[in-house]
PDB file of N, CA and C in Angstrom:
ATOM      1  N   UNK A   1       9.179 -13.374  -0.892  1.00  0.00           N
ATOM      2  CA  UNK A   1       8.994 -13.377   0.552  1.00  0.00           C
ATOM      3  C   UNK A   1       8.938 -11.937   1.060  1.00  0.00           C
ATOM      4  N   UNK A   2       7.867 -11.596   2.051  1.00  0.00           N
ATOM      5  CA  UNK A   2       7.775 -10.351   2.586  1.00  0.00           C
ATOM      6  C   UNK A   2       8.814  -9.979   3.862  1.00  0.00           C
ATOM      7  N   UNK A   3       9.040  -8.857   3.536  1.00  0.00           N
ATOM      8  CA  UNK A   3      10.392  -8.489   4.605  1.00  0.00           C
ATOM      9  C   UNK A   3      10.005  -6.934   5.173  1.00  0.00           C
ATOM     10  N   UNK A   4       9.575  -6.883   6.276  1.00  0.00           N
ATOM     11  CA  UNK A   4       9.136  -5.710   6.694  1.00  0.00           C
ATOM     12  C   UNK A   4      10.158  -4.500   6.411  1.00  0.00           C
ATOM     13  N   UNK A   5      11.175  -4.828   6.423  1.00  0.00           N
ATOM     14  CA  UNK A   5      12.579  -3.806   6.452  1.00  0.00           C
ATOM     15  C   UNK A   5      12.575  -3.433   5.129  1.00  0.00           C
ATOM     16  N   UNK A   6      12.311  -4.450   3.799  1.00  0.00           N
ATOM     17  CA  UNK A   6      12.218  -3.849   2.361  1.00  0.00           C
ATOM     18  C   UNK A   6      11.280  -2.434   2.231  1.00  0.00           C
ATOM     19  N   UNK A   7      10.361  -2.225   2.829  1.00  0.00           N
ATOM     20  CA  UNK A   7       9.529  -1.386   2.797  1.00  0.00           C
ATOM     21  C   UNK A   7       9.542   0.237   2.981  1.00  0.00           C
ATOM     22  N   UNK A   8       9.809   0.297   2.076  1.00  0.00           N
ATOM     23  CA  UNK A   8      10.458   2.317   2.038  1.00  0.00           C
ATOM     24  C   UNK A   8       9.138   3.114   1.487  1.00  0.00           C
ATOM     25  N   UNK A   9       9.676   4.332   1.787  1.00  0.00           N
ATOM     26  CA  UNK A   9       8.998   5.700   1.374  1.00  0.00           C
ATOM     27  C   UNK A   9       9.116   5.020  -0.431  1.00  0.00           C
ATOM     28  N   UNK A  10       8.332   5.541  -1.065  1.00  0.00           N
ATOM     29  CA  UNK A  10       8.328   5.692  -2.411  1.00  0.00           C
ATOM     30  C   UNK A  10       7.868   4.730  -3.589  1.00  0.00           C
ATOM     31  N   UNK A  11       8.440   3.478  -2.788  1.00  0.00           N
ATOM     32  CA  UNK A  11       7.128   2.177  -3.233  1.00  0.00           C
ATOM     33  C   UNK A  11       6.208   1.991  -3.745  1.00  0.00           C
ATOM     34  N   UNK A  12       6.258   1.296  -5.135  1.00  0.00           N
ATOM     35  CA  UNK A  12       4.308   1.271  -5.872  1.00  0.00           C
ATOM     36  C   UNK A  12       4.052   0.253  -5.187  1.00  0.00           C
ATOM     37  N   UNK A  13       2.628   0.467  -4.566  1.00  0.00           N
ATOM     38  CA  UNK A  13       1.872  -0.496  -4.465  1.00  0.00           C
ATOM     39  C   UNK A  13       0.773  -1.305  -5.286  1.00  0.00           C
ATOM     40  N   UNK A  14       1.389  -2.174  -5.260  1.00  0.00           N
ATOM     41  CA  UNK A  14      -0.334  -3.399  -6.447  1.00  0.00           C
ATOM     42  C   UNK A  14      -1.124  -4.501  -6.254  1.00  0.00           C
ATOM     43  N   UNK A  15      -2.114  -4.219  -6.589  1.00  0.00           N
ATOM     44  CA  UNK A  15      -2.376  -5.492  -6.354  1.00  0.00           C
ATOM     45  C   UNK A  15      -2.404  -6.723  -6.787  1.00  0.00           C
ATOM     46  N   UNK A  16      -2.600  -7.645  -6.444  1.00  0.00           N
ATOM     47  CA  UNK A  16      -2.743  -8.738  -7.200  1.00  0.00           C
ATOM     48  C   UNK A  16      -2.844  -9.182  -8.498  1.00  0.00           C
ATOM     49  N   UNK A  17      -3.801  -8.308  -8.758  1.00  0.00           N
ATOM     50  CA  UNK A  17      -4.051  -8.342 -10.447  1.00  0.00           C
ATOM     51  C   UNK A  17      -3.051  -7.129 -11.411  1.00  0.00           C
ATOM     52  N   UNK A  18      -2.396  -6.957 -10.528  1.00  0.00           N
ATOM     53  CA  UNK A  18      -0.841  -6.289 -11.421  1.00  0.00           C
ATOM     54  C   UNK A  18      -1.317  -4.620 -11.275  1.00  0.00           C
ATOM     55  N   UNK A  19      -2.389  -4.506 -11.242  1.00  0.00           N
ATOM     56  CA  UNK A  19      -2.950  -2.491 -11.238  1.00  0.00           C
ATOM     57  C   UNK A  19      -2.812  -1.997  -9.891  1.00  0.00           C
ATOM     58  N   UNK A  20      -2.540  -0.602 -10.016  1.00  0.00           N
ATOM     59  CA  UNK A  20      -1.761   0.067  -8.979  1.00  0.00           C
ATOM     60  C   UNK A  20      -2.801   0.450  -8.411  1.00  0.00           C
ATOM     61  N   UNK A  21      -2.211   0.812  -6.379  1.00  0.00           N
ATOM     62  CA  UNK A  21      -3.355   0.768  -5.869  1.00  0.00           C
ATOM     63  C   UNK A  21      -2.728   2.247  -4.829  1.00  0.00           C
ATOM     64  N   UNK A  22      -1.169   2.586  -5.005  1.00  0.00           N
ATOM     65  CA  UNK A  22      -0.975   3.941  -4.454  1.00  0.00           C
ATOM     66  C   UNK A  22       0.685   3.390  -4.099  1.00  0.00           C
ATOM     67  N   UNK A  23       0.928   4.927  -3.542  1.00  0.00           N
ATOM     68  CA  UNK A  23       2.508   4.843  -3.003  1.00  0.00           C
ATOM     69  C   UNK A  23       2.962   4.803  -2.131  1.00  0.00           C
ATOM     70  N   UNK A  24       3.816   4.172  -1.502  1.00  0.00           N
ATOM     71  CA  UNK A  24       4.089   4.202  -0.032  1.00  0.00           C
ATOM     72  C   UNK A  24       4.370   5.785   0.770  1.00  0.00           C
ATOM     73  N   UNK A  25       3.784   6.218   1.874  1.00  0.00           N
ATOM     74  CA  UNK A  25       4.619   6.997   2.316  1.00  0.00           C
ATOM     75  C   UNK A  25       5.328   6.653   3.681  1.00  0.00           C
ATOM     76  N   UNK A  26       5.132   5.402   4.459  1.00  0.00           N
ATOM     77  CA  UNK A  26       5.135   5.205   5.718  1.00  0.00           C
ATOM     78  C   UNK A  26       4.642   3.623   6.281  1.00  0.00           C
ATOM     79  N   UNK A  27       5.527   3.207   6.720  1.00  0.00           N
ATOM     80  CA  UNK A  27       5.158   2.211   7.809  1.00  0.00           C
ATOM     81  C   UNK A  27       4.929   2.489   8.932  1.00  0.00           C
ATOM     82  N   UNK A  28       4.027   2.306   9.274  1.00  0.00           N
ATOM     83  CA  UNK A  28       3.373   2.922  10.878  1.00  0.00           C
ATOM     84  C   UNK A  28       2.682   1.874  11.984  1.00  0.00           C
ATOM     85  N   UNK A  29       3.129   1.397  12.425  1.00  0.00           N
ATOM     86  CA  UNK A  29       3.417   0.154  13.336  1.00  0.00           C
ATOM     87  C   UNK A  29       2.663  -1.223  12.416  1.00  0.00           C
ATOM     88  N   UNK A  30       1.446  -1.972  12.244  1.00  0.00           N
ATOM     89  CA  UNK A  30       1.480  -2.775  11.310  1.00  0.00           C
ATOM     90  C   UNK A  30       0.292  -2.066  10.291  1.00  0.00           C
ATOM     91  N   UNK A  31       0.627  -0.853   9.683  1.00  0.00           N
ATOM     92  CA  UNK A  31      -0.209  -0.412   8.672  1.00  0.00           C
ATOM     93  C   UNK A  31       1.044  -0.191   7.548  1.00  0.00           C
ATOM     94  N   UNK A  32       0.166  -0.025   6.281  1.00  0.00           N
ATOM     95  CA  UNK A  32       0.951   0.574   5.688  1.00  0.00           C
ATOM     96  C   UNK A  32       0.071   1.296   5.250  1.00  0.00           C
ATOM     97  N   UNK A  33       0.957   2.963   5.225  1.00  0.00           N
ATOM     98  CA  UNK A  33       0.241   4.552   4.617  1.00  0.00           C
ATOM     99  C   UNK A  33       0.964   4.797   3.678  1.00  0.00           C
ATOM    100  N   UNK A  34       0.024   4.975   2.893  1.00  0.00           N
ATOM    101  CA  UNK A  34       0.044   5.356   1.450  1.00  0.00           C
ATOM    102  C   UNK A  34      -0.160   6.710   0.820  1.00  0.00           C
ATOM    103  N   UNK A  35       0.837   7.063   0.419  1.00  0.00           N
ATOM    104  CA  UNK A  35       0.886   8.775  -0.009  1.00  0.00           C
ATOM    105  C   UNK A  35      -0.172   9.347  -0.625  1.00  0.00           C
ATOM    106  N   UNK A  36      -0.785  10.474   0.144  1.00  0.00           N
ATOM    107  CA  UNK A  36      -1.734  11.440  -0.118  1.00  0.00           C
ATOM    108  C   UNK A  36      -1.624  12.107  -1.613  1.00  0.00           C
ATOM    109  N   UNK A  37      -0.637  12.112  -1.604  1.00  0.00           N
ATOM    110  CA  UNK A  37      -0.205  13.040  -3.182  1.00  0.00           C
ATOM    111  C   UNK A  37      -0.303  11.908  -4.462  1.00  0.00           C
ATOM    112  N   UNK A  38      -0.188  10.613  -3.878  1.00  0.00           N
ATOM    113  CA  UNK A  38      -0.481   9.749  -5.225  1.00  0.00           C
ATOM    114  C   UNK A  38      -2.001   9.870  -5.999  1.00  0.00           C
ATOM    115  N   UNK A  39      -2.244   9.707  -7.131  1.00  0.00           N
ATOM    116  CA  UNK A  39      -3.463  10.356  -8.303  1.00  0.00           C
ATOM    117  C   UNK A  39      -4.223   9.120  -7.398  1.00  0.00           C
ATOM    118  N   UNK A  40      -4.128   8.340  -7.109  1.00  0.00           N
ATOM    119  CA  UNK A  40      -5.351   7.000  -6.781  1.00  0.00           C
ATOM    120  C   UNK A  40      -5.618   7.587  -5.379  1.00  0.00           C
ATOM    121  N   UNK A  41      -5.310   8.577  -4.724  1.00  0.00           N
ATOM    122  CA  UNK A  41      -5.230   9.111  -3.216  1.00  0.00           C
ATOM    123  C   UNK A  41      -6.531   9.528  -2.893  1.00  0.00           C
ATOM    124  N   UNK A  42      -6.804  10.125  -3.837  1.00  0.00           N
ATOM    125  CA  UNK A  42      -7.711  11.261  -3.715  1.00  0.00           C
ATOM    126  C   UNK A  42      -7.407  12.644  -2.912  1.00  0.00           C
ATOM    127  N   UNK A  43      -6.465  12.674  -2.365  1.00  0.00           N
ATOM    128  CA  UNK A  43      -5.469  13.234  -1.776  1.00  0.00           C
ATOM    129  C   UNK A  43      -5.790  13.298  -0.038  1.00  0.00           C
ATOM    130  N   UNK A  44      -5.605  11.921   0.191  1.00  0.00           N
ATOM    131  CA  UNK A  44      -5.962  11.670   1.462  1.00  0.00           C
ATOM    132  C   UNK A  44      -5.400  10.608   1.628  1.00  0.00           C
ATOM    133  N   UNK A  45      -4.397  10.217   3.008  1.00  0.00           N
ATOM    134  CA  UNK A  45      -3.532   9.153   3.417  1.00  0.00           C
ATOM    135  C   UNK A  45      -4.683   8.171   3.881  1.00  0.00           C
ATOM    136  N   UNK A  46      -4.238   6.874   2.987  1.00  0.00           N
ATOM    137  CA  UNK A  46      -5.026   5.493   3.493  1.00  0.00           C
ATOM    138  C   UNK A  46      -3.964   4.455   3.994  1.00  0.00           C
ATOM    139  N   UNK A  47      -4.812   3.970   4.640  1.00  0.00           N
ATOM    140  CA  UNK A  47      -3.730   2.957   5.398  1.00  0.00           C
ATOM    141  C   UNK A  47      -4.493   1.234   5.028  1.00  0.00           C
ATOM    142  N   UNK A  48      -3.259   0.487   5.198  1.00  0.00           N
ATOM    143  CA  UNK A  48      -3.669  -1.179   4.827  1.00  0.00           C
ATOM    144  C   UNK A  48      -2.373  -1.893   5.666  1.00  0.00           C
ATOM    145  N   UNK A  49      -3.462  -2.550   6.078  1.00  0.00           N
ATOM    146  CA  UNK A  49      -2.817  -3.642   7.382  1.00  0.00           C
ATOM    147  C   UNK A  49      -1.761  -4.388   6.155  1.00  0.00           C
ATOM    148  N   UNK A  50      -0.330  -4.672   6.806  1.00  0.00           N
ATOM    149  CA  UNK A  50       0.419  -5.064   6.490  1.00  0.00           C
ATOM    150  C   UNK A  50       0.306  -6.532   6.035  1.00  0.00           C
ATOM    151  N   UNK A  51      -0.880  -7.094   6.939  1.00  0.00           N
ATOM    152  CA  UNK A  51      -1.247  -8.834   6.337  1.00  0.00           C
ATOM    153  C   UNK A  51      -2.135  -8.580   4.994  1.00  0.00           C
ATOM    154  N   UNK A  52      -1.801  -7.920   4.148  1.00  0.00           N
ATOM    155  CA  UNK A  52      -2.402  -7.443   2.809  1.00  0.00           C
ATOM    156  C   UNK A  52      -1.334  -8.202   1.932  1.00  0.00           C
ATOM    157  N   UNK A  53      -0.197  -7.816   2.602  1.00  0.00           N
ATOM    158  CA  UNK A  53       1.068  -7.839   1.632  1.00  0.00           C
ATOM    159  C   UNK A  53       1.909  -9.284   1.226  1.00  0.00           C
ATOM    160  N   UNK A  54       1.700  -9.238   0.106  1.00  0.00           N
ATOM    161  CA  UNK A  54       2.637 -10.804   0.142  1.00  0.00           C
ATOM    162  C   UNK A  54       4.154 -10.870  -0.527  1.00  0.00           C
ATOM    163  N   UNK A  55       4.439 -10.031  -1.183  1.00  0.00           N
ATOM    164  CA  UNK A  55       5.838  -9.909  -1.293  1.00  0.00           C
ATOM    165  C   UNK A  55       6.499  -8.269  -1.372  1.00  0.00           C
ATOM    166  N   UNK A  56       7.832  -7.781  -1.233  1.00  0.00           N
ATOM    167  CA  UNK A  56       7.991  -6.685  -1.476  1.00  0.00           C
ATOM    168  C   UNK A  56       9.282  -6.798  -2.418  1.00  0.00           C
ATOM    169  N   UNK A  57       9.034  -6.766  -3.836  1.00  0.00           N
ATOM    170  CA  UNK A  57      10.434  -6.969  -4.588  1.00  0.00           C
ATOM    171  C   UNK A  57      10.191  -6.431  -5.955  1.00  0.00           C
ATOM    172  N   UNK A  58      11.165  -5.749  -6.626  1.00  0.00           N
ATOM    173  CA  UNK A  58      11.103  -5.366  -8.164  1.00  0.00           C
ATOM    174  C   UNK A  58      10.913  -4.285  -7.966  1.00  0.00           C
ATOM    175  N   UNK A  59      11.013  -3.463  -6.639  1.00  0.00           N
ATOM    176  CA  UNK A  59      10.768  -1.889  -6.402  1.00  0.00           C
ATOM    177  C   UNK A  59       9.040  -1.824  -6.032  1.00  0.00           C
ATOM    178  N   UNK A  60       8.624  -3.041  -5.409  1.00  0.00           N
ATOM    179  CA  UNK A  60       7.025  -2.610  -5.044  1.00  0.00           C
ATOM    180  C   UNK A  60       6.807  -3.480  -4.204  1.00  0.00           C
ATOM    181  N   UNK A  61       5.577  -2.976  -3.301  1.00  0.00           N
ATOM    182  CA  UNK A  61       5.041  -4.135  -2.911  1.00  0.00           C
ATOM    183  C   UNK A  61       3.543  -4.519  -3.522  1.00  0.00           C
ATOM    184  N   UNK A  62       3.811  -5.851  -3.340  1.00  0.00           N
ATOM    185  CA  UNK A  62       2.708  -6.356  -3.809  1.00  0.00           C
ATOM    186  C   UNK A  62       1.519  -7.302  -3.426  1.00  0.00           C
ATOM    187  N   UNK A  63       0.364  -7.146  -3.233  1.00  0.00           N
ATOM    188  CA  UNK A  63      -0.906  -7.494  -2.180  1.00  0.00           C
ATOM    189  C   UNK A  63      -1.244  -8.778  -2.714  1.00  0.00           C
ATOM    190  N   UNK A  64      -1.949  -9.088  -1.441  1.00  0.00           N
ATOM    191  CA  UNK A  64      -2.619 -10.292  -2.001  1.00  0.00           C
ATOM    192  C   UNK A  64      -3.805 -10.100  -2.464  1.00  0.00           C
ATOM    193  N   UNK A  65      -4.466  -9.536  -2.286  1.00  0.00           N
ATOM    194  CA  UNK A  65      -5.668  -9.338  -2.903  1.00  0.00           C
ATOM    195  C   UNK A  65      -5.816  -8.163  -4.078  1.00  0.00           C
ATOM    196  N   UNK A  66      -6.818  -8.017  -5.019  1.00  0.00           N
ATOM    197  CA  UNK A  66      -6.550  -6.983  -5.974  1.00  0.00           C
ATOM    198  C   UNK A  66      -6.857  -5.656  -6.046  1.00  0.00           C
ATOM    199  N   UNK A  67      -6.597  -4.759  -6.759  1.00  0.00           N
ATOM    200  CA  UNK A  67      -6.465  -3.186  -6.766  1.00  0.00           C
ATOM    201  C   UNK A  67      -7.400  -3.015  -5.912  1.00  0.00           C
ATOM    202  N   UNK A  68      -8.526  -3.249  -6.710  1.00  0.00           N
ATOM    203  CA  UNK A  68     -10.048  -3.159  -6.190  1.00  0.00           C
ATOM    204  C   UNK A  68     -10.564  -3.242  -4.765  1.00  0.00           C
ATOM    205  N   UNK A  69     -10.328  -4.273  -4.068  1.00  0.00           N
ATOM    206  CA  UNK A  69     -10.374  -5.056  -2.890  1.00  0.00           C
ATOM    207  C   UNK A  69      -9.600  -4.085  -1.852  1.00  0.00           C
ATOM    208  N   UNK A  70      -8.356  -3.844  -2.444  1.00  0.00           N
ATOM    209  CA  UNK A  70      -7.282  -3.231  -1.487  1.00  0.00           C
ATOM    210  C   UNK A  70      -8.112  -1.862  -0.993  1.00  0.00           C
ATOM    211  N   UNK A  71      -8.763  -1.272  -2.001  1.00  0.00           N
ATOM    212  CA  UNK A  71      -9.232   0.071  -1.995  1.00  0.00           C
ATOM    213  C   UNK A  71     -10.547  -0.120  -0.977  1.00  0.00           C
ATOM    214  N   UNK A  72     -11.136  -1.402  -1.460  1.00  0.00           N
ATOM    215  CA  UNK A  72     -12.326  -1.347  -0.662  1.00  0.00           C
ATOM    216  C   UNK A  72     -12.170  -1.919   0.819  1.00  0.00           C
ATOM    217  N   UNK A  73     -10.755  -2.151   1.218  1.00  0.00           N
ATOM    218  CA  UNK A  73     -10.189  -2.256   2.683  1.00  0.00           C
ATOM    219  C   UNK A  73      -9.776  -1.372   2.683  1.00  0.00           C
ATOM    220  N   UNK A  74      -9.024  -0.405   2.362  1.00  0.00           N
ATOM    221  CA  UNK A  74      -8.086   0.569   3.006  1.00  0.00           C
ATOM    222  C   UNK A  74      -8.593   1.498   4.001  1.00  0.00           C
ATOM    223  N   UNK A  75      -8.216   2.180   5.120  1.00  0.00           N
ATOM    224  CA  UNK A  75      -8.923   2.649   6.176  1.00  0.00           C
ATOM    225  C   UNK A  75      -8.304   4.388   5.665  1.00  0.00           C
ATOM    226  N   UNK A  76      -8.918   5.648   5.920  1.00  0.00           N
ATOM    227  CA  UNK A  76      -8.647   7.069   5.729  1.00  0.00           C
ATOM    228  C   UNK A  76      -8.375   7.368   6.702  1.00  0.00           C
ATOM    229  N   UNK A  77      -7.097   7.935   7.001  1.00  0.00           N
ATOM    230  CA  UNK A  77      -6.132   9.127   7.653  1.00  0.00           C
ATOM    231  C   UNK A  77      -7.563  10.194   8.732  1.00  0.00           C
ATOM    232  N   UNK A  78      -7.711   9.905   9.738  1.00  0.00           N
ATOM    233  CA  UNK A  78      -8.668  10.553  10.299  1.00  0.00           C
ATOM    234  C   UNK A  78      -8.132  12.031  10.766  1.00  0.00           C
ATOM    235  N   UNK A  79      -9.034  13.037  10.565  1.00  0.00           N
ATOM    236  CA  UNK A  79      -8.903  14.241  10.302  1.00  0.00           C
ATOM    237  C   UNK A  79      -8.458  14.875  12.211  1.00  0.00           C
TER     238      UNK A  79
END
């Protein structure tokens, strides 16, 4: 079960299909931003609407949809 409050700085994020899709740095009203410094970053903060997420437990959260998908939603940190 998803619990907005589980949701910390430092968090792997995955998707669905178990492959990583970045790290938390921030909850920011219903996004979640994902650390610039993570290697999947490109080194640029992306953000993903929180209705992505279907559980947050085992030290991650984890999406409903997969790596792939997540990436091809995620919105870029505008300059």
């Amino acid at each position: 079960m998803m619990h907005v409050q589980d949701i910390r700085e430092g968090l792997e994020v995955i998707g669905s299909d178990g492959r990583h899709v970045g790290t938390v740095d921030a909850l920011v009203g219903q996004l979640l931003k994902l650390d610039r410094t993570d290697p999947a970053a490109g080194g640029t903060h992306h953000f993903l609407d929180i209705g992505l997420i279907a559980d947050v437990d085992d030290g991650a959260v984890k999406l409903l949809v997969t790596a792939d998908d997540a990436k091809q939603r995620w919105s870029e940190e505008s300059a």
